[in-house]
C-alpha atoms as a PDB file:
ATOM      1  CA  UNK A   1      -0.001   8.100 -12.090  1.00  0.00           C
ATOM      2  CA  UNK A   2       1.883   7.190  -8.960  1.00  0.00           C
ATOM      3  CA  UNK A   3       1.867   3.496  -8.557  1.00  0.00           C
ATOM      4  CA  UNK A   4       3.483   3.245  -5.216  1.00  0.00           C
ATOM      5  CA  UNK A   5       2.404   1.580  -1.885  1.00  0.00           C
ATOM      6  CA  UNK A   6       3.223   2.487   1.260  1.00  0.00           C
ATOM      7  CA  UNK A   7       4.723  -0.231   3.066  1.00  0.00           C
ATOM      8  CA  UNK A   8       2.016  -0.628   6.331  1.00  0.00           C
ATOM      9  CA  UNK A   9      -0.387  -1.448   3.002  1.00  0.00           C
ATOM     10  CA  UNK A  10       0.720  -4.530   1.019  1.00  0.00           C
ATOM     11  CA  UNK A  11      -2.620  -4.546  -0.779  1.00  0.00           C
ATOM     12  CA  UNK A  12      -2.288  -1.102  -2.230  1.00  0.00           C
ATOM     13  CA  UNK A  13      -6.260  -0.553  -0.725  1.00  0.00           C
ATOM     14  CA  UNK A  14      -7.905  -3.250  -2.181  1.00  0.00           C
ATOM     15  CA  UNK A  15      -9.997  -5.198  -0.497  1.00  0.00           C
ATOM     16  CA  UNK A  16      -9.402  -8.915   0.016  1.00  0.00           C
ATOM     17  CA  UNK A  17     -12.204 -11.836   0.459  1.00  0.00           C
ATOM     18  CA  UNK A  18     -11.447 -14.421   2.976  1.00  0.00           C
ATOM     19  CA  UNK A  19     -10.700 -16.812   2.235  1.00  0.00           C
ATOM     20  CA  UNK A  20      -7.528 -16.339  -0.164  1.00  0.00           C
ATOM     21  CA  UNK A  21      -5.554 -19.020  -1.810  1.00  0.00           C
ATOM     22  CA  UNK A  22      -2.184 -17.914  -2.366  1.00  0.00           C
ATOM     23  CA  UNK A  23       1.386 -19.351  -2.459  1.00  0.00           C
ATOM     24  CA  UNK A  24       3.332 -17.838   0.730  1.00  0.00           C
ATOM     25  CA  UNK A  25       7.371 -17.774   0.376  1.00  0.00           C
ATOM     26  CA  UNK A  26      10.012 -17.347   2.734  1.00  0.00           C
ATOM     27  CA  UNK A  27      13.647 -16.396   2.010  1.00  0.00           C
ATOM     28  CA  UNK A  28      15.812 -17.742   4.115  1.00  0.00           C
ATOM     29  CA  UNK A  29      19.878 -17.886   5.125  1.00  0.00           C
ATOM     30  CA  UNK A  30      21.700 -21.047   5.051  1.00  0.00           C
ATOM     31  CA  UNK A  31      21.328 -21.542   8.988  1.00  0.00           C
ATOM     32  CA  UNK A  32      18.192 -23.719   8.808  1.00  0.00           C
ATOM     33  CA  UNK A  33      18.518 -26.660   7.123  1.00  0.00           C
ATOM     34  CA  UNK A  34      15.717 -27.287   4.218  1.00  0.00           C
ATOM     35  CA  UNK A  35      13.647 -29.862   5.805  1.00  0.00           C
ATOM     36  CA  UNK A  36      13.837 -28.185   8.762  1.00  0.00           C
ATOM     37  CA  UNK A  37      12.341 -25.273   7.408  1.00  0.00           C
ATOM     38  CA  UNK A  38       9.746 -27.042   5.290  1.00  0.00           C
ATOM     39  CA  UNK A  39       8.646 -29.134   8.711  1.00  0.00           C
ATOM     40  CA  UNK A  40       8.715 -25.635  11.050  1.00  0.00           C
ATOM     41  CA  UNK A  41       6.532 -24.537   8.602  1.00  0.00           C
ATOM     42  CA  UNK A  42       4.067 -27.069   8.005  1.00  0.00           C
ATOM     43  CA  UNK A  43       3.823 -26.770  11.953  1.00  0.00           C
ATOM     44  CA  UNK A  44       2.780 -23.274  11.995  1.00  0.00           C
ATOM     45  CA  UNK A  45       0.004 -23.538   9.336  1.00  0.00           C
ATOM     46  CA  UNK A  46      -0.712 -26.838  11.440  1.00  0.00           C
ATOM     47  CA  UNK A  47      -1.261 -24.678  14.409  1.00  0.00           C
ATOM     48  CA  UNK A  48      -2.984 -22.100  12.915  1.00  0.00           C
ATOM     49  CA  UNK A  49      -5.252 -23.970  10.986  1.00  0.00           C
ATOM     50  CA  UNK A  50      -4.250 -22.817   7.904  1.00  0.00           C
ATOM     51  CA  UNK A  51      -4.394 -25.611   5.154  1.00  0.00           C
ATOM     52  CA  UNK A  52      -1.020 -26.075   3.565  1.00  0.00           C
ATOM     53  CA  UNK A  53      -0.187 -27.711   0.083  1.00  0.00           C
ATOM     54  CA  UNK A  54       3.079 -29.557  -1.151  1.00  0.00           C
ATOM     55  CA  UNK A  55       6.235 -27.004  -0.443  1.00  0.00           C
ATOM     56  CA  UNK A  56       8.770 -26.319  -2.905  1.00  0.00           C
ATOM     57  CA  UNK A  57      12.569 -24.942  -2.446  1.00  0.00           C
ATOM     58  CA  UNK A  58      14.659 -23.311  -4.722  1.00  0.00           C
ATOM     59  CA  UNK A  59      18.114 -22.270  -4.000  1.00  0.00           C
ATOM     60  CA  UNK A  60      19.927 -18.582  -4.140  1.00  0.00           C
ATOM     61  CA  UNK A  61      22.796 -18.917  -7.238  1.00  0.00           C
ATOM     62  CA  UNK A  62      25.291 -18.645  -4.970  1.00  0.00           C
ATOM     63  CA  UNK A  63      23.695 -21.578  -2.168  1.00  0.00           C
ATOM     64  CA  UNK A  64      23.457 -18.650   0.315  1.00  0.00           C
ATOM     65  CA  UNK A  65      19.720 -18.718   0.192  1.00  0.00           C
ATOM     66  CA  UNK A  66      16.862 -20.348  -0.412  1.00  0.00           C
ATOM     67  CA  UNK A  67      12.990 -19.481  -1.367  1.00  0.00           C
ATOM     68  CA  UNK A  68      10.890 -21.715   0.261  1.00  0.00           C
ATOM     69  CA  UNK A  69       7.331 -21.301  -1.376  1.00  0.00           C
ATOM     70  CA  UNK A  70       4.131 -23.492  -0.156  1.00  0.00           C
ATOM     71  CA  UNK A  71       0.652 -23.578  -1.341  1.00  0.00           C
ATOM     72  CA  UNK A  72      -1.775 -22.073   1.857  1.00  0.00           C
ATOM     73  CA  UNK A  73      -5.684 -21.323   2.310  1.00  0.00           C
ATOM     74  CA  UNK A  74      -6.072 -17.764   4.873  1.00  0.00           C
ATOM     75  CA  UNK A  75      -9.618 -18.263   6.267  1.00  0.00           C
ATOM     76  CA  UNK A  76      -9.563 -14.698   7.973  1.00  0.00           C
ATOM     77  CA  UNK A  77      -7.545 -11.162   8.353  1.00  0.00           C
ATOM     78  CA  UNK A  78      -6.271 -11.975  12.048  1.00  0.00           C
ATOM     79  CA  UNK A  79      -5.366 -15.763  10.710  1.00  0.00           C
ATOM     80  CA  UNK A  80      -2.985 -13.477   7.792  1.00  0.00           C
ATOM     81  CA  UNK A  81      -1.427 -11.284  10.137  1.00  0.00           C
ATOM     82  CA  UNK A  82      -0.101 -13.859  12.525  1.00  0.00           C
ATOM     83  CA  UNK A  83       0.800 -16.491   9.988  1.00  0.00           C
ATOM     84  CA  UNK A  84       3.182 -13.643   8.586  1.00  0.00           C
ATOM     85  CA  UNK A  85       3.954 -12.641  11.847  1.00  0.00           C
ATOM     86  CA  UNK A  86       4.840 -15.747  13.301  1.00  0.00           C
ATOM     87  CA  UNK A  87       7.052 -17.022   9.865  1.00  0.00           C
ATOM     88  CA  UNK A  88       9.014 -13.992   9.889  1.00  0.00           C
ATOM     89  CA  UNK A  89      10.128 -15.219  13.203  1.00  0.00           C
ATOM     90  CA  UNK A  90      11.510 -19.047  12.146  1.00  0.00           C
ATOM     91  CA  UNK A  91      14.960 -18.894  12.538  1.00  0.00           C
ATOM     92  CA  UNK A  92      16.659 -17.922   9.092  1.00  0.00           C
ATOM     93  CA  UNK A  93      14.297 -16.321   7.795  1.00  0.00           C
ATOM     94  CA  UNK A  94      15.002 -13.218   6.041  1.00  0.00           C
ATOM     95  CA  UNK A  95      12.127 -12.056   4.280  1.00  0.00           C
ATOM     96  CA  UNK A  96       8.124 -13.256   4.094  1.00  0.00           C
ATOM     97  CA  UNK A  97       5.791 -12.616   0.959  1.00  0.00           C
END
């Protein structure tokens, strides 16, 4: 059975109830200092209204990189898309899951 998703559907078709609970992490390159990150980010769930737990970092092997992972609460679909949206943007960051 082909397990694959195409990329425009993270989900793979299932539906999801808002709200969702889940921990969001962002990769990011050495050019944004940690707490710098971890404040950037706490001001976009801020202004989004998205509650926002205690973030975490752990760094790449090589101290290129580092995962940046924080607790969050998505009340709605539209709330999802631009939190994504607008973290993909910080500076740095390389990749958003």
């Amino acid at each position: 059975m082909d397990t694959r998703i195409k990329s425009d559907d993270v989900f793979g078709g299932a539906e999801i109830k808002f709200p969702v609970k889940f921990d969001l992490k962002l990769f990011v390159n050495g050019t944004m200092p940690e707490q710098e990150a971890i404040a950037a980010l706490k001001t976009l769930c801020g202004t989004l209204a998205v509650p926002a737990g205690t973030a975490a970092v752990r760094p790449s092997q090589g101290g290129k990189y580092y995962c940046l992972t924080i607790p969050v609460t998505v009340a709605s679909k539209d709330i999802f898309d631009r939190l994504f949206a607008a973290a993909r943007d910080l500076p740095g960051v390389k990749m958003v899951l």
